[in-house]
C-alpha atoms as a PDB file:
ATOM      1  CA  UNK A   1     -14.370  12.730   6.699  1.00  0.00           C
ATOM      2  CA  UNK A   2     -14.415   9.012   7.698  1.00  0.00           C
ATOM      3  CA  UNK A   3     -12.713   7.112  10.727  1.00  0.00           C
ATOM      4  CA  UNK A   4     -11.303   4.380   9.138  1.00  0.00           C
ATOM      5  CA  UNK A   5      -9.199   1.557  10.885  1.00  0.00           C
ATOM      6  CA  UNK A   6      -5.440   0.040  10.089  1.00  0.00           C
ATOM      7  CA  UNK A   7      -4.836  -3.324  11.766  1.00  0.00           C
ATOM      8  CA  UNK A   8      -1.247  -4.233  11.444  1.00  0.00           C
ATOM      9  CA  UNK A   9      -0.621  -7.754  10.708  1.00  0.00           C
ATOM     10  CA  UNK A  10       2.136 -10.361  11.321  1.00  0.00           C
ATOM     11  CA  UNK A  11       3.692 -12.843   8.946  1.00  0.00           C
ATOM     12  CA  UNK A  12       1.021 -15.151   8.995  1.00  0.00           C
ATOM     13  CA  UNK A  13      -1.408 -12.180   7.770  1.00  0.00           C
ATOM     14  CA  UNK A  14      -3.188 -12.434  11.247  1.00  0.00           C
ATOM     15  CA  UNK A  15      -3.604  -9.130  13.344  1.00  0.00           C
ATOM     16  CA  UNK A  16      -1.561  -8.778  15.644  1.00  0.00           C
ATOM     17  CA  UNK A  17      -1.762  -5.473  16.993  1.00  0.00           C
ATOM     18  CA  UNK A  18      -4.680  -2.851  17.852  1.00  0.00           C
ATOM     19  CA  UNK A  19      -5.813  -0.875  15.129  1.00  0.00           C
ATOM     20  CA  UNK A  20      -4.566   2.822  14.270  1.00  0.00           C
ATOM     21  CA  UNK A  21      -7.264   5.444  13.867  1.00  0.00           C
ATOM     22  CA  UNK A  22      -7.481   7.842  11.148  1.00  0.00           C
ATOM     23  CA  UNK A  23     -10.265   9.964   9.703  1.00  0.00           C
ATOM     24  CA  UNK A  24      -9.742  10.258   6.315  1.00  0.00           C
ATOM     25  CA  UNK A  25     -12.014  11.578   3.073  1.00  0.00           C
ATOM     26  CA  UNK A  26     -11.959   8.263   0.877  1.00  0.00           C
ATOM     27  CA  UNK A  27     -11.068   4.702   0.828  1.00  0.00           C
ATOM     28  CA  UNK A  28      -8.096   5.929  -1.618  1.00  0.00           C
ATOM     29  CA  UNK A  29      -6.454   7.885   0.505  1.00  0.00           C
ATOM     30  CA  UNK A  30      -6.932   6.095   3.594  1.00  0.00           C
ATOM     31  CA  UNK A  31      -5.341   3.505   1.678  1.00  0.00           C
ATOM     32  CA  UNK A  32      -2.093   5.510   0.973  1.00  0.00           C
ATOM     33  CA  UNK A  33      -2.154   6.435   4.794  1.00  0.00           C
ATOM     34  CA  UNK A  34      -1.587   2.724   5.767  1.00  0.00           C
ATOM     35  CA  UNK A  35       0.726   2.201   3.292  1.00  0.00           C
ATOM     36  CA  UNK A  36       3.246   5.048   4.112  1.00  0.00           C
ATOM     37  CA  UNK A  37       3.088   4.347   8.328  1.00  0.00           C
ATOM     38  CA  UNK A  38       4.653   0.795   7.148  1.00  0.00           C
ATOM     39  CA  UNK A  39       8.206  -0.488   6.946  1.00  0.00           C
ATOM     40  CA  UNK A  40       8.547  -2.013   3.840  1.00  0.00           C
ATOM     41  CA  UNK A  41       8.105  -5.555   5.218  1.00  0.00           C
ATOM     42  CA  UNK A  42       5.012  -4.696   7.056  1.00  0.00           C
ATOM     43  CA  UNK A  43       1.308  -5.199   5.759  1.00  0.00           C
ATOM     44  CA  UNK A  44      -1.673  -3.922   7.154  1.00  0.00           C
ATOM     45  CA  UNK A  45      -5.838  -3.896   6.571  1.00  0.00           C
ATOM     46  CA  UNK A  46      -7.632  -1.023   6.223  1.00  0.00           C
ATOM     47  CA  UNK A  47     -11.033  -1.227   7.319  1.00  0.00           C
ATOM     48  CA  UNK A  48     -14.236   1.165   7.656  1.00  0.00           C
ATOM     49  CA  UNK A  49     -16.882  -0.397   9.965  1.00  0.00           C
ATOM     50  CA  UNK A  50     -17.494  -4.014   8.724  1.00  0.00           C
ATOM     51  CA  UNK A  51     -16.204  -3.764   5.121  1.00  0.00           C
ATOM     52  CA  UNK A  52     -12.518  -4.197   4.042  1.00  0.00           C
ATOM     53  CA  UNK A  53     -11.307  -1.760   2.001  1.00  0.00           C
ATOM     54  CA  UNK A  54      -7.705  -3.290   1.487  1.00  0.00           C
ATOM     55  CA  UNK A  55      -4.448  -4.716   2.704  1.00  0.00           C
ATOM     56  CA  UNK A  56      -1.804  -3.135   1.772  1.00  0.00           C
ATOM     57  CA  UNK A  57       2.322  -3.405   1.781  1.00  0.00           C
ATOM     58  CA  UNK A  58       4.698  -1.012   3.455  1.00  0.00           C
ATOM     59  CA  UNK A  59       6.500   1.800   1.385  1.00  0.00           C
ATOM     60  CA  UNK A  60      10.099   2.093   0.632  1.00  0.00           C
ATOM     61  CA  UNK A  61       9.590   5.772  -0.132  1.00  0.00           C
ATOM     62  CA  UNK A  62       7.431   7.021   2.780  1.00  0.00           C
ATOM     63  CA  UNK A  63       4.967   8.808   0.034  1.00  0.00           C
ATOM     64  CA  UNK A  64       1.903   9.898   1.091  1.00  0.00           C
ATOM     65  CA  UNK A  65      -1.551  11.069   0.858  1.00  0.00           C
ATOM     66  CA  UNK A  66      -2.018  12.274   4.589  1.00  0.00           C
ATOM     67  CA  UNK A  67      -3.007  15.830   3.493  1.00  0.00           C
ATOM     68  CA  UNK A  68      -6.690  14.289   3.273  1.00  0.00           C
ATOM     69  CA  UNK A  69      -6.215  12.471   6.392  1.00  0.00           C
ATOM     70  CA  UNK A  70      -6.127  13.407  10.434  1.00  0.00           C
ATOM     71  CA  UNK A  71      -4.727  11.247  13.035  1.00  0.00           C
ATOM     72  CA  UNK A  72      -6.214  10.553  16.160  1.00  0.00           C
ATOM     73  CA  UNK A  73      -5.028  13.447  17.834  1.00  0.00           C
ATOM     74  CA  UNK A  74      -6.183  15.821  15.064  1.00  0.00           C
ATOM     75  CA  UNK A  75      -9.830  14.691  15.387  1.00  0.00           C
END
């Protein structure tokens, strides 16, 4: 599993917060994470190390795809 990195951003797309940290077992999923920890007005970036993996938009629905995924406190 992977730590990967979710920086929350503000309206102007520029972070704005620090980063969440998740360990998760692919970009996909990590992905998903972000996604369902947002309102559905939020957006976020997902990064591992130097290389984006996305930016994604908050979820209406609150799905998931934590089961692959541990939270900071799980690590």
């Amino acid at each position: 599993m992977t730590p990967y990195r979710i920086f929350p951003l503000d309206q102007n797309g520029r972070i704005f917060a620090p980063p969440i940290v998740v360990t998760c077992v692919s970009d996909h999923s990590a992905l998903m994470l972000a996604r369902s920890r947002l309102s559905s007005r939020q957006e976020a970036e997902v990064w591992i190390g130097e290389r984006r993996v996305g930016r994604v938009h908050g979820d209406e629905d609150g799905a998931s795809d934590d089961r692959y995924c541990l939270s900071p406190s799980e690590a």
